[in-house]
PDB file of N, CA and C in Angstrom:
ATOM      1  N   UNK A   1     -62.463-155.911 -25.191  1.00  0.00           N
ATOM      2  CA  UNK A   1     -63.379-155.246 -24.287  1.00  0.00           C
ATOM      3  C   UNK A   1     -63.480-153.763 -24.663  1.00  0.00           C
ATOM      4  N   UNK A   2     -64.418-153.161 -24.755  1.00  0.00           N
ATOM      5  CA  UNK A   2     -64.956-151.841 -24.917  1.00  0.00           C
ATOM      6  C   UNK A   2     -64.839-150.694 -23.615  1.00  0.00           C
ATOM      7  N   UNK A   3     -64.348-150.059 -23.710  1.00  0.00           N
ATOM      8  CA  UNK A   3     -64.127-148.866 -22.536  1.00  0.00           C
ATOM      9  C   UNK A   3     -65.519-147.950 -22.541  1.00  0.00           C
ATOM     10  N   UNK A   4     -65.875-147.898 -22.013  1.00  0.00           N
ATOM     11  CA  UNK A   4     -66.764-146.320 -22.412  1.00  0.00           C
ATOM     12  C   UNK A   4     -65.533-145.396 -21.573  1.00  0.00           C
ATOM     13  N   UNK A   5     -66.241-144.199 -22.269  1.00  0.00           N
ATOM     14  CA  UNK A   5     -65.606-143.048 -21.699  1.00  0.00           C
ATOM     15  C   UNK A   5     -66.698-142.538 -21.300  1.00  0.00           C
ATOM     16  N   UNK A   6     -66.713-141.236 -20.395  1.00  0.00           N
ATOM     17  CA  UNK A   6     -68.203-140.456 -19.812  1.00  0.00           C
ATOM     18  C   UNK A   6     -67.282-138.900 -19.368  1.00  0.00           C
ATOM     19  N   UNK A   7     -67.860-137.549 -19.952  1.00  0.00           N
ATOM     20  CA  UNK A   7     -67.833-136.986 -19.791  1.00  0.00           C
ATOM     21  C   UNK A   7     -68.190-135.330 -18.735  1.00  0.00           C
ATOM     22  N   UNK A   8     -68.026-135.197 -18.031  1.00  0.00           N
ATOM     23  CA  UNK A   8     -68.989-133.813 -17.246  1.00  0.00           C
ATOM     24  C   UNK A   8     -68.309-132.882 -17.681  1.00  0.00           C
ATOM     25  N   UNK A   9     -69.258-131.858 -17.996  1.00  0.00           N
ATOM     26  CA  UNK A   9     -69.367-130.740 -18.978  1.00  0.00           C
ATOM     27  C   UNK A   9     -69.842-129.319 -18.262  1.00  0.00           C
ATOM     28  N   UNK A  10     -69.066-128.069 -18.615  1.00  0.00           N
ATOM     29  CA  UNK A  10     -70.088-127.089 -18.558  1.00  0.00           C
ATOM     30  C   UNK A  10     -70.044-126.330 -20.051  1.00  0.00           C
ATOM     31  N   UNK A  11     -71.376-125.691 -20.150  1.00  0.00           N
ATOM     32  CA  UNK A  11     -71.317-124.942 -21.048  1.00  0.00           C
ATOM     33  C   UNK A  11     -71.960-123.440 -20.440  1.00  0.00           C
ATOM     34  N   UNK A  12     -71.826-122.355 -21.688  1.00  0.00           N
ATOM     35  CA  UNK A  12     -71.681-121.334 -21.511  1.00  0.00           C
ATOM     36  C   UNK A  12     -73.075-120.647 -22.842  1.00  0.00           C
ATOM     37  N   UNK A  13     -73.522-119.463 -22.361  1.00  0.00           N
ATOM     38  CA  UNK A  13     -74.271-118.752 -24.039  1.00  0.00           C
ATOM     39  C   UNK A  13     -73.026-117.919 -24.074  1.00  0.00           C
ATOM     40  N   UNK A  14     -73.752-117.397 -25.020  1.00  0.00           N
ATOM     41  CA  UNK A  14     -72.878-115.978 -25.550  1.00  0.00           C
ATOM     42  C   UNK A  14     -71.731-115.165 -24.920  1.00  0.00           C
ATOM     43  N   UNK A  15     -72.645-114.369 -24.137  1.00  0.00           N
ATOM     44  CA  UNK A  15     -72.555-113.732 -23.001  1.00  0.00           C
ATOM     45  C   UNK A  15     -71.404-113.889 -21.823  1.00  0.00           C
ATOM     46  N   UNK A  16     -71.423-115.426 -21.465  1.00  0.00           N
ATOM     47  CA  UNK A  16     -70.852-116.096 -20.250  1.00  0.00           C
ATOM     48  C   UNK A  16     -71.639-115.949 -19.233  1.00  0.00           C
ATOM     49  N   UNK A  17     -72.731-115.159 -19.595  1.00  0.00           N
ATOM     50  CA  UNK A  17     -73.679-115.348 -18.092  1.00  0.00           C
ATOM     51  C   UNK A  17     -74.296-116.214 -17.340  1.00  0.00           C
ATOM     52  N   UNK A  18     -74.466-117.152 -18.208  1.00  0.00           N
ATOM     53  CA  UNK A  18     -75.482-118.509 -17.808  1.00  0.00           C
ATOM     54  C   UNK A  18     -74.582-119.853 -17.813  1.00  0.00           C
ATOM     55  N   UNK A  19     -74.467-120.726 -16.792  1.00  0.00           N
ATOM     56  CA  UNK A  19     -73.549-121.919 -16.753  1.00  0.00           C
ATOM     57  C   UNK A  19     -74.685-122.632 -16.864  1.00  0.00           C
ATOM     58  N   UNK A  20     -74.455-124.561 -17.338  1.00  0.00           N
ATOM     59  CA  UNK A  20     -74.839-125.207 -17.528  1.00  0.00           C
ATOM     60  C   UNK A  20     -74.039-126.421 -17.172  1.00  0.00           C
ATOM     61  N   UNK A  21     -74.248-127.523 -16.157  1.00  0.00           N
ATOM     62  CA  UNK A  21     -73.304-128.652 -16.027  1.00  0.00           C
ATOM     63  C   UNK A  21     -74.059-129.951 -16.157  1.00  0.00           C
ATOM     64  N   UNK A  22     -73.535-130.872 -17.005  1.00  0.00           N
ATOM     65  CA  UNK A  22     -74.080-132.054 -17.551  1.00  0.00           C
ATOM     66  C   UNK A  22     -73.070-133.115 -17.870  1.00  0.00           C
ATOM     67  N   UNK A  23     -73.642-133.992 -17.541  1.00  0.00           N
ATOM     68  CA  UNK A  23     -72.971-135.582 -17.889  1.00  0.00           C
ATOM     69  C   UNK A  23     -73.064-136.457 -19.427  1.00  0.00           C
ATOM     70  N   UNK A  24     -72.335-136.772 -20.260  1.00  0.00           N
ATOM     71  CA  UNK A  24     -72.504-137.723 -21.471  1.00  0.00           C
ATOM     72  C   UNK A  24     -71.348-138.835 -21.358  1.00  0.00           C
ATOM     73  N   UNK A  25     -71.802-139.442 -22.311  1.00  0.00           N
ATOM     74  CA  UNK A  25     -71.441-140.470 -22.873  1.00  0.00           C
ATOM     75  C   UNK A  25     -70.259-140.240 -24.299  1.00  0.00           C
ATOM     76  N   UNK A  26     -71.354-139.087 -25.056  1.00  0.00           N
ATOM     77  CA  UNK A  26     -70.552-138.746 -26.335  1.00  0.00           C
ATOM     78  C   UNK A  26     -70.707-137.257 -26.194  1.00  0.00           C
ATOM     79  N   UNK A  27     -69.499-136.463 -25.635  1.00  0.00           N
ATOM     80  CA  UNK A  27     -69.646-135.384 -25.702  1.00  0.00           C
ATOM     81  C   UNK A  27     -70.215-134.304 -27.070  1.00  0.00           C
ATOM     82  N   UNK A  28     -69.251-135.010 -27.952  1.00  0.00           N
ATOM     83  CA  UNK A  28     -69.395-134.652 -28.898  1.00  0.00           C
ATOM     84  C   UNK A  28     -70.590-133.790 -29.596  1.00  0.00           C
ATOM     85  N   UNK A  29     -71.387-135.201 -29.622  1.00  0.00           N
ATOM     86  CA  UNK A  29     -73.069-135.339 -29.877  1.00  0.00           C
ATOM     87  C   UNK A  29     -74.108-134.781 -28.857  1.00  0.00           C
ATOM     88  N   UNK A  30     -73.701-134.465 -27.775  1.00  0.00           N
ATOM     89  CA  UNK A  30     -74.143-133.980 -26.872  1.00  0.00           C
ATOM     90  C   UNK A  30     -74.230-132.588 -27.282  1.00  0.00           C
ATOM     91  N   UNK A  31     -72.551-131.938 -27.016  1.00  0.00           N
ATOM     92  CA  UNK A  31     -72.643-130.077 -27.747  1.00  0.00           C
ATOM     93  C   UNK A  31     -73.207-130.016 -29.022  1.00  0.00           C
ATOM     94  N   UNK A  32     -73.277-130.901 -29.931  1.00  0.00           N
ATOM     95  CA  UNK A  32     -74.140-130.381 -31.151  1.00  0.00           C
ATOM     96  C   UNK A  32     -75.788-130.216 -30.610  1.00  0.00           C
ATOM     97  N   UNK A  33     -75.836-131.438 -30.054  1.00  0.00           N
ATOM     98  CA  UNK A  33     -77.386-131.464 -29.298  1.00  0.00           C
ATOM     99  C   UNK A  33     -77.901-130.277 -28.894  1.00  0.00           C
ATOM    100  N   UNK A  34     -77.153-129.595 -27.431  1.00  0.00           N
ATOM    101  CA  UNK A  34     -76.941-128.452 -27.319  1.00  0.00           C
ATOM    102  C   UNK A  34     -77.361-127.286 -28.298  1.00  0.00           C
ATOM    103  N   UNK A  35     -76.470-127.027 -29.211  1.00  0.00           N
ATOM    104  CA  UNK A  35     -76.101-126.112 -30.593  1.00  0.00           C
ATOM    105  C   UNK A  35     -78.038-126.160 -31.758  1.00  0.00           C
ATOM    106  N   UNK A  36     -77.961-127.251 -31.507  1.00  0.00           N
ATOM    107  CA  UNK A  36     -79.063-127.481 -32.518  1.00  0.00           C
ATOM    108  C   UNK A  36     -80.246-127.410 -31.640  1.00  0.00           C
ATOM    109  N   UNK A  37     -80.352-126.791 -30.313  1.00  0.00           N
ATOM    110  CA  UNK A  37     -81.857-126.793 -29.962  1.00  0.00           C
ATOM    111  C   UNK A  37     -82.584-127.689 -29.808  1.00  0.00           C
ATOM    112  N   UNK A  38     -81.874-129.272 -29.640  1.00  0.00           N
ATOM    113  CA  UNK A  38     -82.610-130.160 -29.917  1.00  0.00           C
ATOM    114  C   UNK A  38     -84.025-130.702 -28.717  1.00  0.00           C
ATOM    115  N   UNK A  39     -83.196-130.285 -27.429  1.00  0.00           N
ATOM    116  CA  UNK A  39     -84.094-130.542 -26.619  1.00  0.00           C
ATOM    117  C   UNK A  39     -84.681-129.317 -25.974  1.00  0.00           C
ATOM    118  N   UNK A  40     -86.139-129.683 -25.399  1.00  0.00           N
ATOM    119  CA  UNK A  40     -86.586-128.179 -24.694  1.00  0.00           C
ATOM    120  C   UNK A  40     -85.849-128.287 -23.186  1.00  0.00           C
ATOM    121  N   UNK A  41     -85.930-127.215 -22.701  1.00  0.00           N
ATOM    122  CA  UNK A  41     -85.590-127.012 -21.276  1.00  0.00           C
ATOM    123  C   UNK A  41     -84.603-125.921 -21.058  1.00  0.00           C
ATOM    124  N   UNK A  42     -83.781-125.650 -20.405  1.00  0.00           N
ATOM    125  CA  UNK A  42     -82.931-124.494 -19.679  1.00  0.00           C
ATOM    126  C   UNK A  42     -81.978-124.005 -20.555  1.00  0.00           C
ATOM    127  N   UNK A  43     -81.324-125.380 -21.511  1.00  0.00           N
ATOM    128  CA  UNK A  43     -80.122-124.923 -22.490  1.00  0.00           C
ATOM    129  C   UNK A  43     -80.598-124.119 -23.641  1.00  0.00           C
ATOM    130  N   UNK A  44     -81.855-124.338 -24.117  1.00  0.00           N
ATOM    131  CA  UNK A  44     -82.601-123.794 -25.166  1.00  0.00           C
ATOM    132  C   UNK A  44     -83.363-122.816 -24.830  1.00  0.00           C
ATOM    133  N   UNK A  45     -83.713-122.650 -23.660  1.00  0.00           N
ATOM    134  CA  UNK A  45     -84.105-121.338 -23.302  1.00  0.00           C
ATOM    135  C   UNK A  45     -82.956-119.677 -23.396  1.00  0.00           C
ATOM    136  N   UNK A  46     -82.429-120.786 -22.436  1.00  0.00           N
ATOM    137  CA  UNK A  46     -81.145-119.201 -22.504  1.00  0.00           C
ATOM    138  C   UNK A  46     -79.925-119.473 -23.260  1.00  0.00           C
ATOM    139  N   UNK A  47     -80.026-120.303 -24.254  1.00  0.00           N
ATOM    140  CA  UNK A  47     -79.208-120.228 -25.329  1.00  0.00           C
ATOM    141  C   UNK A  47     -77.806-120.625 -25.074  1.00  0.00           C
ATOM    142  N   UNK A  48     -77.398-121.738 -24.289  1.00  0.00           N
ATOM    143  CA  UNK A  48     -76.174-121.930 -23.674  1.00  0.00           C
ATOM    144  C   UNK A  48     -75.569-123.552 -24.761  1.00  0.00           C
ATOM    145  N   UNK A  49     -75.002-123.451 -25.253  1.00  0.00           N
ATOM    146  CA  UNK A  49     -74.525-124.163 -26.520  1.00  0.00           C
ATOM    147  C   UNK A  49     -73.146-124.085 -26.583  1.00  0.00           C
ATOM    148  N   UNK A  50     -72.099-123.259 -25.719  1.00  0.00           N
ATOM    149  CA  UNK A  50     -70.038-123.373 -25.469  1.00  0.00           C
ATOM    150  C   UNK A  50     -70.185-124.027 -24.983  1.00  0.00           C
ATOM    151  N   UNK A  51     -68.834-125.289 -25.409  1.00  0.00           N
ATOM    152  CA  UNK A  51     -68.198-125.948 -24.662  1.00  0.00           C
ATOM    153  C   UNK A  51     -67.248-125.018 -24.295  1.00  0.00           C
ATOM    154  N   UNK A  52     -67.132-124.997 -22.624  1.00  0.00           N
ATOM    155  CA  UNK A  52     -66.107-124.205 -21.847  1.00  0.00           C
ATOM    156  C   UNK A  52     -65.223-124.794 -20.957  1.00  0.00           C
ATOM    157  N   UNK A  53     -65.506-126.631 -20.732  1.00  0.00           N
ATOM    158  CA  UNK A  53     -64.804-127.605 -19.379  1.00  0.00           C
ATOM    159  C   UNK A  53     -65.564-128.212 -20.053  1.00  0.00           C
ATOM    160  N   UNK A  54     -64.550-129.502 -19.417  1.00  0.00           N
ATOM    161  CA  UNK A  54     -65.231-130.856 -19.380  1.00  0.00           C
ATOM    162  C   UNK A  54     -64.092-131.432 -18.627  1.00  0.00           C
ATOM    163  N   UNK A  55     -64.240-132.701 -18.033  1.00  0.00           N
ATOM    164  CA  UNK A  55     -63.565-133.869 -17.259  1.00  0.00           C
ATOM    165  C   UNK A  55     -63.739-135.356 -18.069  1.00  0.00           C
ATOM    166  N   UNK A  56     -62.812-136.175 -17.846  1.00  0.00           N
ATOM    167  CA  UNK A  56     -63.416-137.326 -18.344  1.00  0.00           C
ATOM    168  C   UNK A  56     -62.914-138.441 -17.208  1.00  0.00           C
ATOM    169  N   UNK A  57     -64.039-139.225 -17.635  1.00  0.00           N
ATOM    170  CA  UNK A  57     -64.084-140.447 -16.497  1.00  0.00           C
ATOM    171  C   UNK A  57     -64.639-142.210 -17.024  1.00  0.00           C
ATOM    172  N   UNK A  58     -64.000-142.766 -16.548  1.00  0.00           N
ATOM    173  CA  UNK A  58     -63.871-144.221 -16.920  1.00  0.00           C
ATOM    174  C   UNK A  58     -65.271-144.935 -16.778  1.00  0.00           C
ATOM    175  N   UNK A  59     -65.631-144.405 -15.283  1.00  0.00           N
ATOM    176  CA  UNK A  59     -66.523-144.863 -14.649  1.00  0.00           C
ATOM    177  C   UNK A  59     -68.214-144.098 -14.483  1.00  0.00           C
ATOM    178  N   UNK A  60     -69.008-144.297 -14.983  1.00  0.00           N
ATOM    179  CA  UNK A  60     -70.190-143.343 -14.642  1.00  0.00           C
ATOM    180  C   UNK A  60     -70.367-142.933 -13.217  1.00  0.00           C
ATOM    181  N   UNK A  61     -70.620-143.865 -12.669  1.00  0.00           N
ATOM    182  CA  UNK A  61     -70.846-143.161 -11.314  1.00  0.00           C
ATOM    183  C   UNK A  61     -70.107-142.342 -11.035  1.00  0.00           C
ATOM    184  N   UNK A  62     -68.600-142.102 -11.034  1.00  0.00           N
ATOM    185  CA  UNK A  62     -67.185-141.315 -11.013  1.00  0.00           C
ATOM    186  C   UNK A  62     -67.684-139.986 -11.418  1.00  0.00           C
ATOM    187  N   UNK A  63     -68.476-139.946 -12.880  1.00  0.00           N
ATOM    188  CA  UNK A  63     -69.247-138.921 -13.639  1.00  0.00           C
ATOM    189  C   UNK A  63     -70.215-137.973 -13.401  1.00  0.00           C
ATOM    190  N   UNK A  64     -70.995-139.008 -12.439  1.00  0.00           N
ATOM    191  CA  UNK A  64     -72.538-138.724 -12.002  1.00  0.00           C
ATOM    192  C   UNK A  64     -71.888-137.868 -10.579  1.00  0.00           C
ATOM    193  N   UNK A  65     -71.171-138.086  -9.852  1.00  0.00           N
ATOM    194  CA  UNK A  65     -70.785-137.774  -8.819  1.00  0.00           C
ATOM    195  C   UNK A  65     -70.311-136.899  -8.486  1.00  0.00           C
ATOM    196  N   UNK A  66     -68.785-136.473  -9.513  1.00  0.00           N
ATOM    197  CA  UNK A  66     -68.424-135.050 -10.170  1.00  0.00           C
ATOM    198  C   UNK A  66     -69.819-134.027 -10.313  1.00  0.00           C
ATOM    199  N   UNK A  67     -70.494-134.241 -11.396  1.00  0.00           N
ATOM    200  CA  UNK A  67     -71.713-133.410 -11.886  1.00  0.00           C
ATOM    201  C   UNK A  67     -72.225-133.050 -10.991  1.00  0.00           C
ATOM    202  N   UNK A  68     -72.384-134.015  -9.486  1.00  0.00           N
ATOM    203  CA  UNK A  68     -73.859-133.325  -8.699  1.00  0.00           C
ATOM    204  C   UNK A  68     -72.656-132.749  -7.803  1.00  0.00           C
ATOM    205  N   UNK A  69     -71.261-132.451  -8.024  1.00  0.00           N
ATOM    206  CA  UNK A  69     -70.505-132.108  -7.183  1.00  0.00           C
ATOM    207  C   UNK A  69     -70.620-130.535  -7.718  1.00  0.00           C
ATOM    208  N   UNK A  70     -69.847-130.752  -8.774  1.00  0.00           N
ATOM    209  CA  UNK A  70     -69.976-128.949  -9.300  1.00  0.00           C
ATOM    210  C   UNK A  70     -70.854-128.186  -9.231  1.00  0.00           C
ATOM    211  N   UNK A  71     -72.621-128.924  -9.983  1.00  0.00           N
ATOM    212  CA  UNK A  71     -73.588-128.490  -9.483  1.00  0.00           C
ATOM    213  C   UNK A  71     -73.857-127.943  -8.482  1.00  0.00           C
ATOM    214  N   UNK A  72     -73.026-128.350  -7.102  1.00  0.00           N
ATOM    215  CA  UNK A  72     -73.347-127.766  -5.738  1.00  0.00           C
ATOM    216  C   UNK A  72     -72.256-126.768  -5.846  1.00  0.00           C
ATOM    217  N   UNK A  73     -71.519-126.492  -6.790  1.00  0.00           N
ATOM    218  CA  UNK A  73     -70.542-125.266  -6.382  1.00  0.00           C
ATOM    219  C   UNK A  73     -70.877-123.883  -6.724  1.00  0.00           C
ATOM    220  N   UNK A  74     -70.533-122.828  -5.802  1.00  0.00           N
ATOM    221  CA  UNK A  74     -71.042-121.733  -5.901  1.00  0.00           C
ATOM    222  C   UNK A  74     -70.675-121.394  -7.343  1.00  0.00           C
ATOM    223  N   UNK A  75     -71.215-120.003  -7.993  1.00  0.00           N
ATOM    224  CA  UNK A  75     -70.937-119.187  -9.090  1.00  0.00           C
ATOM    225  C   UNK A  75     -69.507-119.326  -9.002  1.00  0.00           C
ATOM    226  N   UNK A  76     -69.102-118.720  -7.887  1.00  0.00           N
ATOM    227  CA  UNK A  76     -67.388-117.984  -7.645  1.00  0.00           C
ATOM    228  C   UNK A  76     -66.700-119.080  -8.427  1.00  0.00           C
ATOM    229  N   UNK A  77     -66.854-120.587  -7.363  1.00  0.00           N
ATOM    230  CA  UNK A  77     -66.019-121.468  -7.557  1.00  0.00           C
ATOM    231  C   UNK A  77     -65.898-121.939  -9.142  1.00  0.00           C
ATOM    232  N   UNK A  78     -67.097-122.052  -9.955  1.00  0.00           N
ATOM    233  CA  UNK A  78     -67.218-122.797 -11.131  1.00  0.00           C
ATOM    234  C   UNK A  78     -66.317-121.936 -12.207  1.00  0.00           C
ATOM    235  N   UNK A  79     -66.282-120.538 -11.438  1.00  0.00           N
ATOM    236  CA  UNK A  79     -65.734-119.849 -12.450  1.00  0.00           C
ATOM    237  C   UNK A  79     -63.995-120.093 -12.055  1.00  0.00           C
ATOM    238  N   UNK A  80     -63.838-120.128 -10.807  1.00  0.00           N
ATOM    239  CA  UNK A  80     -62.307-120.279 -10.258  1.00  0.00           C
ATOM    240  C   UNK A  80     -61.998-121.816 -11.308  1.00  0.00           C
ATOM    241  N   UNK A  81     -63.202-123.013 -11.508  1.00  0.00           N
ATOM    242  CA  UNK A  81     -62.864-124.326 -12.667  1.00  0.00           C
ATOM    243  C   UNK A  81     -62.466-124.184 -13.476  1.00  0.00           C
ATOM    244  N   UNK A  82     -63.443-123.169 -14.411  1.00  0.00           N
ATOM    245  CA  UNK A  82     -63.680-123.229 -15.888  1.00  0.00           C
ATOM    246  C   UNK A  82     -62.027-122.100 -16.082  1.00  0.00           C
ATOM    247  N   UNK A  83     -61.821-121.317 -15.124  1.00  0.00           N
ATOM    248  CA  UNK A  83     -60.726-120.712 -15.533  1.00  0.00           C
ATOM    249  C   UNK A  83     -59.259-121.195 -15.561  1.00  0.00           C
ATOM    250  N   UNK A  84     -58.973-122.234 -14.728  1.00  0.00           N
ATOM    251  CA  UNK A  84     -58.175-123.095 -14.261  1.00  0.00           C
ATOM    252  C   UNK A  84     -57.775-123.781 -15.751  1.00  0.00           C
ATOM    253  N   UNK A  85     -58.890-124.717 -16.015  1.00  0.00           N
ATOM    254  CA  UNK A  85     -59.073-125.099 -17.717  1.00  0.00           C
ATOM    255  C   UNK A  85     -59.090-124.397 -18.988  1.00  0.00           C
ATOM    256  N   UNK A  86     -59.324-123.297 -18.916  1.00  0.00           N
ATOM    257  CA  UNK A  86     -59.567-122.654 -20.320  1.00  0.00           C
ATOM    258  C   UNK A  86     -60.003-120.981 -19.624  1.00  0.00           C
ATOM    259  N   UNK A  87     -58.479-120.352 -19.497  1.00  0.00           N
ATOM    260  CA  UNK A  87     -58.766-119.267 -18.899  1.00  0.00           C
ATOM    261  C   UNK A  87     -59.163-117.739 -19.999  1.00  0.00           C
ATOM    262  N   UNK A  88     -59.575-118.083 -21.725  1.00  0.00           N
ATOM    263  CA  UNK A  88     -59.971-117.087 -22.181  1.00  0.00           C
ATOM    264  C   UNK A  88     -61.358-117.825 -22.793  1.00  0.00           C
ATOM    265  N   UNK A  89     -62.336-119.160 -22.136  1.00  0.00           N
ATOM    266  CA  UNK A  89     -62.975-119.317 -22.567  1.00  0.00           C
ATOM    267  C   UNK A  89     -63.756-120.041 -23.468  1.00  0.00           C
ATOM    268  N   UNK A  90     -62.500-120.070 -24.337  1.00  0.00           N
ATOM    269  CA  UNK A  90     -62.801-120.712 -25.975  1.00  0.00           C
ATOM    270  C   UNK A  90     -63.658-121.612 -25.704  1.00  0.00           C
ATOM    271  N   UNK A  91     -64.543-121.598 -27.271  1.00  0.00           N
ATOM    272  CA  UNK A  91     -65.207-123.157 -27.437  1.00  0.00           C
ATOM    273  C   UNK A  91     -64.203-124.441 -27.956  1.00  0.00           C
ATOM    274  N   UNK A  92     -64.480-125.650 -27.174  1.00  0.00           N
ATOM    275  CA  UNK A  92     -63.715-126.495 -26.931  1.00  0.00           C
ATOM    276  C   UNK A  92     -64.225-127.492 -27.793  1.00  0.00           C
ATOM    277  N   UNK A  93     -65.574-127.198 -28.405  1.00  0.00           N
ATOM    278  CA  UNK A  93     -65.735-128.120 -29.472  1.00  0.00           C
ATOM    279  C   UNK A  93     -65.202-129.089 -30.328  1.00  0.00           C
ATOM    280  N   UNK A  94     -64.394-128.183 -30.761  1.00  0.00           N
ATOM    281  CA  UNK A  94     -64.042-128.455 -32.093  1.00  0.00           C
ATOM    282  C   UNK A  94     -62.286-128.538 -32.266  1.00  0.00           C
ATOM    283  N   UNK A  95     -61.995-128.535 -30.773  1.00  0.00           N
ATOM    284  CA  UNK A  95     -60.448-128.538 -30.345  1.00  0.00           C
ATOM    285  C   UNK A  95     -59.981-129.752 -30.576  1.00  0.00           C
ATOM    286  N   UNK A  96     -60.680-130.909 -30.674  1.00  0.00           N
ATOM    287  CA  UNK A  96     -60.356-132.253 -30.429  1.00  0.00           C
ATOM    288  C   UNK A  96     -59.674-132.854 -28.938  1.00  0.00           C
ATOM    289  N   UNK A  97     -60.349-131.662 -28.187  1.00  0.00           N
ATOM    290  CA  UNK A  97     -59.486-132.095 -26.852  1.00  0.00           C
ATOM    291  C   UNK A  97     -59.835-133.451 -25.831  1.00  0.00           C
ATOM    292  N   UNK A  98     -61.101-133.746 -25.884  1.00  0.00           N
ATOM    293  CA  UNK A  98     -62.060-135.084 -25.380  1.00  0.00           C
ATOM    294  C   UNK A  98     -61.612-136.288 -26.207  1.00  0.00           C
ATOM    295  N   UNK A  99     -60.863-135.775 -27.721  1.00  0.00           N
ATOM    296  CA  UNK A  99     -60.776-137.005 -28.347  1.00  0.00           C
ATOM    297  C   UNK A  99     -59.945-138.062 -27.863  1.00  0.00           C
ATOM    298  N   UNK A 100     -60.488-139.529 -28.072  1.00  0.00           N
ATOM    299  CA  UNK A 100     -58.967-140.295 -27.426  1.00  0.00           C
ATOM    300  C   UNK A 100     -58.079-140.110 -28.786  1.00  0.00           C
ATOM    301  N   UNK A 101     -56.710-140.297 -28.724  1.00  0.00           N
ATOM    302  CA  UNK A 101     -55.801-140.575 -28.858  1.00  0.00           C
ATOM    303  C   UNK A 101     -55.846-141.589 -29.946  1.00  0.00           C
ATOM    304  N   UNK A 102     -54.916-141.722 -31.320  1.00  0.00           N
ATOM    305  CA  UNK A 102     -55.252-142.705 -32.289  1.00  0.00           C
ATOM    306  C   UNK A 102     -53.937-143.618 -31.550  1.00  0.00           C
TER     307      UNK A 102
END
């Protein structure tokens, strides 16, 4: 049997000024997505392409639910998250931290 995994995400631009929170499947492919401009809309506008958080979850709905949760959280709080997790920031890309386990 096949697991999926499902991810909720924020990302960050440059700056740290602009948050972004989203749900995948393949994180991975997702932050390159991100990175490469691939789609139009809010991330490609203001240039928000760090991985800064993420969660992982078994279950989508579990996923979907989180997302429209944070989404509702003030500025203050997301930043009280993202600091909790990764309190200088870093991009998490390329950390292998989402990866499972061999």
């Amino acid at each position: 049997m096949i697991t999926k995994v499902y991810y909720v995400y924020i990302l960050t631009n440059k700056n740290h000024t602009v948050l972004y929170t989203g749900v995948t499947n393949d994180l991975e492919r997702r932050c390159f997505e991100h990175k490469q401009k691939k789609n139009k809309g809010f991330t490609k506008k203001y240039n928000v392409d760090r991985l800064i958080y993420f969660e992982r979850f078994d279950l989508i709905d579990l996923a979907i639910d989180r997302e429209k949760q944070i989404k509702g959280f003030s500025r203050e709080k997301k930043l009280e998250l993202i600091n909790q997790f990764n309190i200088e920031w870093k991009e998490l890309l390329h950390t292998g931290l989402f990866k499972d386990p061999l």
